[in-house]
Protein backbone atom coordinates (compact mmCIF):
# COMPACT_ATOMS: atom_id res chain seq x y z
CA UNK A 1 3.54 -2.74 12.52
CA UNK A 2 2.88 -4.01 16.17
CA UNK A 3 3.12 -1.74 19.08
CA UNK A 4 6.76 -1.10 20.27
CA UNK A 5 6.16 -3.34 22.95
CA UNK A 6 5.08 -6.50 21.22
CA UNK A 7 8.54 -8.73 21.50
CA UNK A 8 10.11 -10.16 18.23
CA UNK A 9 8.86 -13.85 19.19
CA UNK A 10 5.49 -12.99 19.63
CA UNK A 11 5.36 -9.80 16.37
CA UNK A 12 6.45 -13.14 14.08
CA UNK A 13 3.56 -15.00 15.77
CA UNK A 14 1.22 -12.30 15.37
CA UNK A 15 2.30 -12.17 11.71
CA UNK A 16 2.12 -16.00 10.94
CA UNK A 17 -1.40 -16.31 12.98
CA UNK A 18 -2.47 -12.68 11.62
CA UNK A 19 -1.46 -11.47 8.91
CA UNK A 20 -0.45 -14.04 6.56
CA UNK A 21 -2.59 -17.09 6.60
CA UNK A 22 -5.36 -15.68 4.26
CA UNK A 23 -2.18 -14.77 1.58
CA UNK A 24 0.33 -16.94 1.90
CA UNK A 25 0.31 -20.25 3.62
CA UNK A 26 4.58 -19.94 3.23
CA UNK A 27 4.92 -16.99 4.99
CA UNK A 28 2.45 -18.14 7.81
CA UNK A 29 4.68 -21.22 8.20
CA UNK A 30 8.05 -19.59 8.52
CA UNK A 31 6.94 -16.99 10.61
CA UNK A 32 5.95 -19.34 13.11
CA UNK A 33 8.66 -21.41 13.19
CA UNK A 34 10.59 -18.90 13.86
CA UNK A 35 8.58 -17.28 16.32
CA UNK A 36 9.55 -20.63 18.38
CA UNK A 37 13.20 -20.83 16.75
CA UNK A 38 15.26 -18.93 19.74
CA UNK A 39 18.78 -18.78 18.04
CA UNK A 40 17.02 -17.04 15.27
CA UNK A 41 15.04 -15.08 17.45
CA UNK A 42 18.19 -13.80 18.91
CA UNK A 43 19.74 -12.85 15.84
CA UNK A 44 17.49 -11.05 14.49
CA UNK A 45 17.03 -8.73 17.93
CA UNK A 46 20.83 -7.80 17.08
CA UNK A 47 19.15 -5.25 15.01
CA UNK A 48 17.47 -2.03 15.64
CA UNK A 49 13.47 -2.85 16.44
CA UNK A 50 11.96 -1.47 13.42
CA UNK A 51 14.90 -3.72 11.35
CA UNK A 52 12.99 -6.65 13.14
CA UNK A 53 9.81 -6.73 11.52
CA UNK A 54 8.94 -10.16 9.67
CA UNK A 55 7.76 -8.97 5.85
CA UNK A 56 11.32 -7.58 5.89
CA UNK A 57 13.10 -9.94 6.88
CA UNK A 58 11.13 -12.61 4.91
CA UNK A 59 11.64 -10.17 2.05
CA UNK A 60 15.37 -10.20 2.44
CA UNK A 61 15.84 -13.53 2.18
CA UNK A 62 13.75 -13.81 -1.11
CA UNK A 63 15.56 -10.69 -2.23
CA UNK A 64 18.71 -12.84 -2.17
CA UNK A 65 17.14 -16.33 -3.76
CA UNK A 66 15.24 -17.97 -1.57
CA UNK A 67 12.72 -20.20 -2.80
CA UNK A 68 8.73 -21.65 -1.49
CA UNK A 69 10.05 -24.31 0.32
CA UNK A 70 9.34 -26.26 3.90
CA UNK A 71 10.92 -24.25 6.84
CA UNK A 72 14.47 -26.48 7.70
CA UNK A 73 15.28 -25.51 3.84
CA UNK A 74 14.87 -21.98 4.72
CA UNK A 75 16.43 -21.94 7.65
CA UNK A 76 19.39 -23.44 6.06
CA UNK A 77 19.06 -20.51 3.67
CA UNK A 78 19.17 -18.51 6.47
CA UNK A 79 22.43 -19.56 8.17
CA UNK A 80 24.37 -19.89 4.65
CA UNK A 81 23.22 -15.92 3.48
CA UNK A 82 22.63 -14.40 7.43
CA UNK A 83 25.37 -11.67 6.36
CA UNK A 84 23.97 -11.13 3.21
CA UNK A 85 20.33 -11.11 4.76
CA UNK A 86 21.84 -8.74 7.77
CA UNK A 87 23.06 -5.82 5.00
CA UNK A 88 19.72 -6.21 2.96
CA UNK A 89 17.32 -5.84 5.99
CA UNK A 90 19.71 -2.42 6.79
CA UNK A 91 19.68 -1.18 3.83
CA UNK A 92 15.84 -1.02 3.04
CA UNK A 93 12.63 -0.95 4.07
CA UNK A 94 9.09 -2.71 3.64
CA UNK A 95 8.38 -0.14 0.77
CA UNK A 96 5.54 -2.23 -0.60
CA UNK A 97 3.57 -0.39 -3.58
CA UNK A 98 0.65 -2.01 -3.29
CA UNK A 99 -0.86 -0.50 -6.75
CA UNK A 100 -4.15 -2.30 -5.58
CA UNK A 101 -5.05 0.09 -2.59
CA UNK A 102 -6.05 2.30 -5.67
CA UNK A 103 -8.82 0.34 -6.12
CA UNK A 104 -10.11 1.05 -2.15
CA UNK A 105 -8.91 5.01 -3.31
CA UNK A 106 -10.81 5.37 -6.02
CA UNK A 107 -14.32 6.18 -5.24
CA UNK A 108 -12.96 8.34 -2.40
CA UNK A 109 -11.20 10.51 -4.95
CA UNK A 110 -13.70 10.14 -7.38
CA UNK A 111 -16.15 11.75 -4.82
CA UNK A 112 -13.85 14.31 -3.85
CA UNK A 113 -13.57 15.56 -7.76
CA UNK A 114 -17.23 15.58 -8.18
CA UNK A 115 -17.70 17.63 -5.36
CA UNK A 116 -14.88 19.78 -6.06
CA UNK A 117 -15.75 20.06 -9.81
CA UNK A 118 -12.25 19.99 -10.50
CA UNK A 119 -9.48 17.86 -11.55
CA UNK A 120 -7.02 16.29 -8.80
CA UNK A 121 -3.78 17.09 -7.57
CA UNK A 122 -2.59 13.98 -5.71
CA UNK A 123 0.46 13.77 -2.81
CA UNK A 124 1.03 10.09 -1.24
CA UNK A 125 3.29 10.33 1.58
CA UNK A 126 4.89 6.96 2.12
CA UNK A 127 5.10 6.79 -1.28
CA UNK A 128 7.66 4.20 -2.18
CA UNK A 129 7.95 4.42 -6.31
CA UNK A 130 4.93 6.24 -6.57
CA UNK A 131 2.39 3.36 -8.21
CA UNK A 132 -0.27 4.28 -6.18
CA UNK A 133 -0.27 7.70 -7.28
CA UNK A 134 -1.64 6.74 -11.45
CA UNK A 135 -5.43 5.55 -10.21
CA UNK A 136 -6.43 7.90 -13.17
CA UNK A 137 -4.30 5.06 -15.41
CA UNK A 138 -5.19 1.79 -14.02
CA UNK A 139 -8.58 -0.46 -14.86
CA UNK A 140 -10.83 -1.68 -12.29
CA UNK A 141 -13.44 -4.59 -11.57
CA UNK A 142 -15.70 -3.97 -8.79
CA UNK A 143 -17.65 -7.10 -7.77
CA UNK A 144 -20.27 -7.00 -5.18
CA UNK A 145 -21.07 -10.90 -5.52
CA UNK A 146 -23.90 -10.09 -8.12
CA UNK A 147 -22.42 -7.92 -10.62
CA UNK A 148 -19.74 -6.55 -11.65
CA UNK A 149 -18.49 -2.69 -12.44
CA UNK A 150 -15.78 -2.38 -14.70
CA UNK A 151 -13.88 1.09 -15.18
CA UNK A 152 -10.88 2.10 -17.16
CA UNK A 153 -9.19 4.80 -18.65
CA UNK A 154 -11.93 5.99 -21.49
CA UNK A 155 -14.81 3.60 -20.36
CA UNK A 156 -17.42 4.43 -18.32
CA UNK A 157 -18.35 1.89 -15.28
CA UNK A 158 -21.16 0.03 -16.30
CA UNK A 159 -22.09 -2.71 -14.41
CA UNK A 160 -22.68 -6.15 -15.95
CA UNK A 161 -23.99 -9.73 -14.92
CA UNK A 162 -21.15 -11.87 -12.57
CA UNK A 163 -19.53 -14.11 -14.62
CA UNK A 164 -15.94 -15.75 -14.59
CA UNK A 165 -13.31 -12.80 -14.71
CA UNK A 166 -10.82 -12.49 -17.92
CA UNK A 167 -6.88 -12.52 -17.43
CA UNK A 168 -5.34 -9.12 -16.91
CA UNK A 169 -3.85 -9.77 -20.58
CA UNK A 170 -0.02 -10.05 -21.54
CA UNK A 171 2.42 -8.16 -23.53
CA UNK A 172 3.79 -4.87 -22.40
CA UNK A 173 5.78 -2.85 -23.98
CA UNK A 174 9.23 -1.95 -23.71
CA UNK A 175 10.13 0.14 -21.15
CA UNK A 176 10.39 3.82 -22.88
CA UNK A 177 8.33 2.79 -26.10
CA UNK A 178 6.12 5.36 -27.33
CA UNK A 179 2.83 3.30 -26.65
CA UNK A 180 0.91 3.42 -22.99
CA UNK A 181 1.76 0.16 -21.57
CA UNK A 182 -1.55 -1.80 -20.89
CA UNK A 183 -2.46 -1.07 -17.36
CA UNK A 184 -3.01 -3.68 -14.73
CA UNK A 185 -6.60 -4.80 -13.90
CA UNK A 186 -7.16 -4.19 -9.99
CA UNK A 187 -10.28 -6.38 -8.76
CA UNK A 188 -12.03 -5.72 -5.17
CA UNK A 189 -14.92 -7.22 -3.91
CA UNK A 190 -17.15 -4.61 -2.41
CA UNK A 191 -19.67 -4.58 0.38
CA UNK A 192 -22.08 -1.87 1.06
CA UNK A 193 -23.28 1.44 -0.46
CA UNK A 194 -20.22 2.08 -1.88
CA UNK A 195 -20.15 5.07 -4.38
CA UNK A 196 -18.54 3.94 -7.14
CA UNK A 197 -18.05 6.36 -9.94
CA UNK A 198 -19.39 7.05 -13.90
CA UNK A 199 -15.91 7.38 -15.12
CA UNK A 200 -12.36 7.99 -13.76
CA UNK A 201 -11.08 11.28 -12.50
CA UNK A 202 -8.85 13.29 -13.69
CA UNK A 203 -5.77 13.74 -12.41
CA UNK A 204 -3.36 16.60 -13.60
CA UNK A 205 -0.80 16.58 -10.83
CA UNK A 206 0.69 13.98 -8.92
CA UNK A 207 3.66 13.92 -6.49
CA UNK A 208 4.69 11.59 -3.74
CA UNK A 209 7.64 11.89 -0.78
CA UNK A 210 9.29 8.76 0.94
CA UNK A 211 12.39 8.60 3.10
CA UNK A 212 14.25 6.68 0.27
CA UNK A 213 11.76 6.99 -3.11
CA UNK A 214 12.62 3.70 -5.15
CA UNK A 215 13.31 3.97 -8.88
CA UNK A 216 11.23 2.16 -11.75
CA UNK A 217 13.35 3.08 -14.05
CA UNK A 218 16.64 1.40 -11.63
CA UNK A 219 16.55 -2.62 -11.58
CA UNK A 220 17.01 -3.34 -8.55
CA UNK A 221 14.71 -1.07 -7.06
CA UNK A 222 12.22 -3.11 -9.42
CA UNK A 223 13.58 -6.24 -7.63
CA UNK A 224 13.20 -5.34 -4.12
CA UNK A 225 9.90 -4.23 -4.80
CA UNK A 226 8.70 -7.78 -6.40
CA UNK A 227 10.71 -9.34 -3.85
CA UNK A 228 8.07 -7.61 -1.14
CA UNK A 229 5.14 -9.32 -2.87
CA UNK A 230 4.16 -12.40 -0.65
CA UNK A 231 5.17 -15.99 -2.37
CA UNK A 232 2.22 -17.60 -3.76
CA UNK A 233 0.61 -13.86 -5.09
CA UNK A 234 1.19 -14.19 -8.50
CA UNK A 235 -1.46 -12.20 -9.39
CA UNK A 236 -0.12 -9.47 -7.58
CA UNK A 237 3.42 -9.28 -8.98
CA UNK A 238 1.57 -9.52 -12.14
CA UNK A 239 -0.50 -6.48 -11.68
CA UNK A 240 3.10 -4.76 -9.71
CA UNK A 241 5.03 -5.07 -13.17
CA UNK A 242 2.53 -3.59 -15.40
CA UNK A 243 2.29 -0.65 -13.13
CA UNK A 244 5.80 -0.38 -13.51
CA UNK A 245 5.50 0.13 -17.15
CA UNK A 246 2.65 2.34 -16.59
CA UNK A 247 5.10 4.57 -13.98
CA UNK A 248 7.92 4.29 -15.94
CA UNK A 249 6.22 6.07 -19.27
CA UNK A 250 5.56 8.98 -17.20
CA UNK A 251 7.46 9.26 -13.76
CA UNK A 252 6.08 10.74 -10.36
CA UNK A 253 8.00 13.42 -8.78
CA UNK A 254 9.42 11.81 -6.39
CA UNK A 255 11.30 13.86 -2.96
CA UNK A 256 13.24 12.26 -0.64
CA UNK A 257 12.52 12.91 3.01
CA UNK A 258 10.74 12.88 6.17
CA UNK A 259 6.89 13.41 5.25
CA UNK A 260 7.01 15.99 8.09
CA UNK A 261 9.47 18.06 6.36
CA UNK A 262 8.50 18.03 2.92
CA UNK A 263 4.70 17.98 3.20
CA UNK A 264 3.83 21.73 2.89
CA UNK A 265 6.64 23.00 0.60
CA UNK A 266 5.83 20.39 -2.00
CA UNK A 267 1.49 21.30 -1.90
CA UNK A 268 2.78 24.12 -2.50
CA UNK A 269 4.15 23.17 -5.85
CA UNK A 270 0.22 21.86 -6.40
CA UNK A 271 -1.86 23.60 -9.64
CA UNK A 272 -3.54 25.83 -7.39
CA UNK A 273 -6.77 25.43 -9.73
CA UNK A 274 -6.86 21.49 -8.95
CA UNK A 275 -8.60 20.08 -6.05
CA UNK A 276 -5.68 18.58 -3.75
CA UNK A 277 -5.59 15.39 -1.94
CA UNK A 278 -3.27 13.84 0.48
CA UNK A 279 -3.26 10.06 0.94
CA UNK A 280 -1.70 7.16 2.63
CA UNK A 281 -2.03 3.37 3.39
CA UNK A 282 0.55 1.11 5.90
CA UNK A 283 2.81 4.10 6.87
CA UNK A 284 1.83 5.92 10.24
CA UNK A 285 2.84 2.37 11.76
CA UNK A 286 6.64 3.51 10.70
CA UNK A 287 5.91 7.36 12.05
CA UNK A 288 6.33 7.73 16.14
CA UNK A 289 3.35 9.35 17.81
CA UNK A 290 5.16 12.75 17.67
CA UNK A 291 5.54 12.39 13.86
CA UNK A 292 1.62 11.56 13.72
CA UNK A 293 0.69 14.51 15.68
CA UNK A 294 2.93 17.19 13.60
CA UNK A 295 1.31 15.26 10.59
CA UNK A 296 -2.19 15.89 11.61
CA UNK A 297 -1.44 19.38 12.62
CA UNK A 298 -0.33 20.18 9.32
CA UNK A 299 -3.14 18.25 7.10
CA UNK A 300 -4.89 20.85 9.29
CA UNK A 301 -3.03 23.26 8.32
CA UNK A 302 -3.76 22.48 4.41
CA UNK A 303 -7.32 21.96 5.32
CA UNK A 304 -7.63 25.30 6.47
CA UNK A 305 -5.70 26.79 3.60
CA UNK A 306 -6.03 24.92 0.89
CA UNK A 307 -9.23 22.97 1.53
CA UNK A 308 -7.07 20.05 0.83
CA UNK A 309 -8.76 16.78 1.42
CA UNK A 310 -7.22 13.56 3.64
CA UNK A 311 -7.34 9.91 2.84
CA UNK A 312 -5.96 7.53 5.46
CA UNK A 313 -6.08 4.18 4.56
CA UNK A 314 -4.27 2.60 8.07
CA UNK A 315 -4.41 -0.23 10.50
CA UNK A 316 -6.81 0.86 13.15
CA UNK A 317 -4.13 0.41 15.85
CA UNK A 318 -2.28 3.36 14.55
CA UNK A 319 -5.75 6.22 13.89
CA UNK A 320 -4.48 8.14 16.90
CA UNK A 321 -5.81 11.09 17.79
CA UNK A 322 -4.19 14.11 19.76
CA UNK A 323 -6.58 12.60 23.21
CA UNK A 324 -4.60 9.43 22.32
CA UNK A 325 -8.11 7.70 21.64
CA UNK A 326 -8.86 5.39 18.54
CA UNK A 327 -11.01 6.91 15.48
CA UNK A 328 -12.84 3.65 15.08
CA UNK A 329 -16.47 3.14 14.34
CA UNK A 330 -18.94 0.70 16.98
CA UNK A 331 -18.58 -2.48 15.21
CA UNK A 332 -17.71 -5.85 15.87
CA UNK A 333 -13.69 -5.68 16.35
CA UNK A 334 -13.41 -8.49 14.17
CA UNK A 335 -14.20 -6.81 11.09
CA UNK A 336 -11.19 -4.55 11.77
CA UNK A 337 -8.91 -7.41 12.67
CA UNK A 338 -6.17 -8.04 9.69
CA UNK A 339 -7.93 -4.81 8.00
CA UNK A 340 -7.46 -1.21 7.21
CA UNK A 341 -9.61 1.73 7.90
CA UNK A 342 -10.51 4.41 5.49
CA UNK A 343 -10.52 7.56 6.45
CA UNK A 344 -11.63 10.96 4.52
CA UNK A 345 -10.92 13.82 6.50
CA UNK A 346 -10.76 12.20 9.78
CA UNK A 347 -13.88 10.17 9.39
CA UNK A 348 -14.36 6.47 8.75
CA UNK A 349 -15.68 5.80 5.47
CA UNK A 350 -14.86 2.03 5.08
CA UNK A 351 -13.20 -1.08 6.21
CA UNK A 352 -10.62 -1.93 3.05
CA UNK A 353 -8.52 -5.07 2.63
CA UNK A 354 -4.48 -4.29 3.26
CA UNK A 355 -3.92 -5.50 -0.30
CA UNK A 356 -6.89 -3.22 -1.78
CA UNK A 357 -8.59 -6.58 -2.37
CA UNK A 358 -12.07 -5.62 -0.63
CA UNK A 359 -14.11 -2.12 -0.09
CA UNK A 360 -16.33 -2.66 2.48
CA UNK A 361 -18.53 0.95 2.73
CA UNK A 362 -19.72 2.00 6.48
């Protein structure tokens, strides 16, 4: 999310110049025509400012039917559902479970077991339905343009020659069948020394907390959540539904609240025995600098007790620390621009793609 000050005009510019070229060309367009639409514009400032934001208004309006289409058909879409659009954009949020962050998560926690010698105990905060919180369950393809390092539950990542990439696969079973659904495939191109792990780790406790924790099980929480993947990423509603099967055969605990509230109380419901791990991606942009501080302040309180270990996976804008400077590497800002940084206990570890598409190791 842009800083508070950043008017709605130009935070749908920023998003259409930004943010959504590289993924989808639809989005890009909309966005800025209505960044230069100012009836629009003024409708949608009749809501509070963090109602404003464009993926959720975007993803409102596909929510409710509409379709790819060249921006006077959407707008038309627009006018004929606003009221329907208005109640949607209330009554959620941008809760995208982006399952393939777990790829840019991975050798992070994988390092973090090895060291530890012990399994993992696993909180997200932000954690929507919890799909990011089963990297133990999901397969992986790491290319780094000259090979490529496959992993999976039960295999062991051996790299092989580069060659053209097989389909995920199809045919899942039925929601609450007695067979493990077939896990998605989450593919990252990687950059750098990156450490990328023998095997999997284990994972014998996971948990997440979210203001409003959506259901897998509940169909229209399944709906909103395909209705945040961007239009033309088939791929990645593809990979979405399949770790919906693989979340709905053994649900997260899930606890509603504020991530300040319910952070310590629930690691302290963590095996004590298991190495424990705190992570997040895209959600200190949605927690005011206040929140971040208390935040920080207790991962350091976990730290100390604990030794619990910190992943933040954020826009850079948003690494704030209590002088109010930016934890940011010296690099070319460019490399940061449109990208996340990675972040294990406070230090930069990597630049990662927002969609878990690319691991680039620092």
């Amino acid at each position: 999310m842009p800083a508070a000050a950043l008017g709605t005009a130009e935070w749908y510019r920023h998003f259409g110049t930004v943010d959504a070229p590289g993924s989808s060309p639809c989005y890009a367009d909309w966005s800025l025509h209505i960044a230069e639409d100012p009836g629009l514009i003024a409708r949608i400032d009749r809501w509070p400012y963090n109602k404003r934001q464009p993926l959720l208004m975007l993803a409102a309006a596909r929510f409710l039917g509409a379709g790819v289409s060249p921006y006077p058909e959407f707008r038309a879409f627009l006018d004929e559902h606003w009221a329907e659009i208005s109640r949607t954009v209330m009554s959620r949020a941008t809760q995208t479970n982006e399952v393939g962050r777990c790829a840019t998560l991975l050798p992070s926690l994988a390092a973090i077991a090895a060291a530890e010698g012990r399994p993992l105990a696993l909180i997200e905060v932000g954690a929507s339905a919890g799909l990011a919180l089963f990297p133990d369950r999901y397969s992986y393809e790491f290319d780094d343009g000259a090979t490529v390092t496959r992993l999976g539950p039960g295999t062991s990542g051996l790299p092989s020659a580069r060659s053209g990439l097989p389909p995920a696969g199809s045919g899942l079973p039925p929601a609450g069948s007695g067979h493990r659904p077939e896990p998605p495939v989450l593919r990252c191109r990687t950059a750098g020394p990156v450490p990328l792990p023998d095997s999997l780790p284990s994972v014998v406790w996971r948990a997440g907390i979210d203001l409003n924790p959506l259901d897998v099980r509940n169909p229209d929480d399944v709906a909103w959540l395909e209705a945040l993947i961007w239009p033309e990423q088939e791929f990645r509603r593809d990979r979405l539904r399949r770790a919906i099967a693989v979340a709905r055969h053994d649900p997260p605990l899930l606890v509603a609240g504020d991530l300040n509230e319910q952070l310590l109380s629930l690691a302290g419901q963590a095996p004590p025995d298991a190495a424990l791990v705190v992570f997040h991606s895209a959600v200190m942009g949605y927690v005011s600098a206040g929140g971040r501080s208390r935040f920080r302040a207790s991962m350091q309180s976990l730290a100390r007790d604990r030794g619990c270990h910190w992943l933040s996976n954020e826009g850079e804008t948003v690494i704030i620390q209590e002088d109010g400077s930016v934890v940011v590497p010296e690099m070319d800002p460019a490399r940061l621009r449109g990208n996340f940084l990675l972040l294990h206990n406070g230090q930069p570890v990597a630049i990662t793609g927002p969609h878990g598409q690319s691991l680039d190791w620092l």
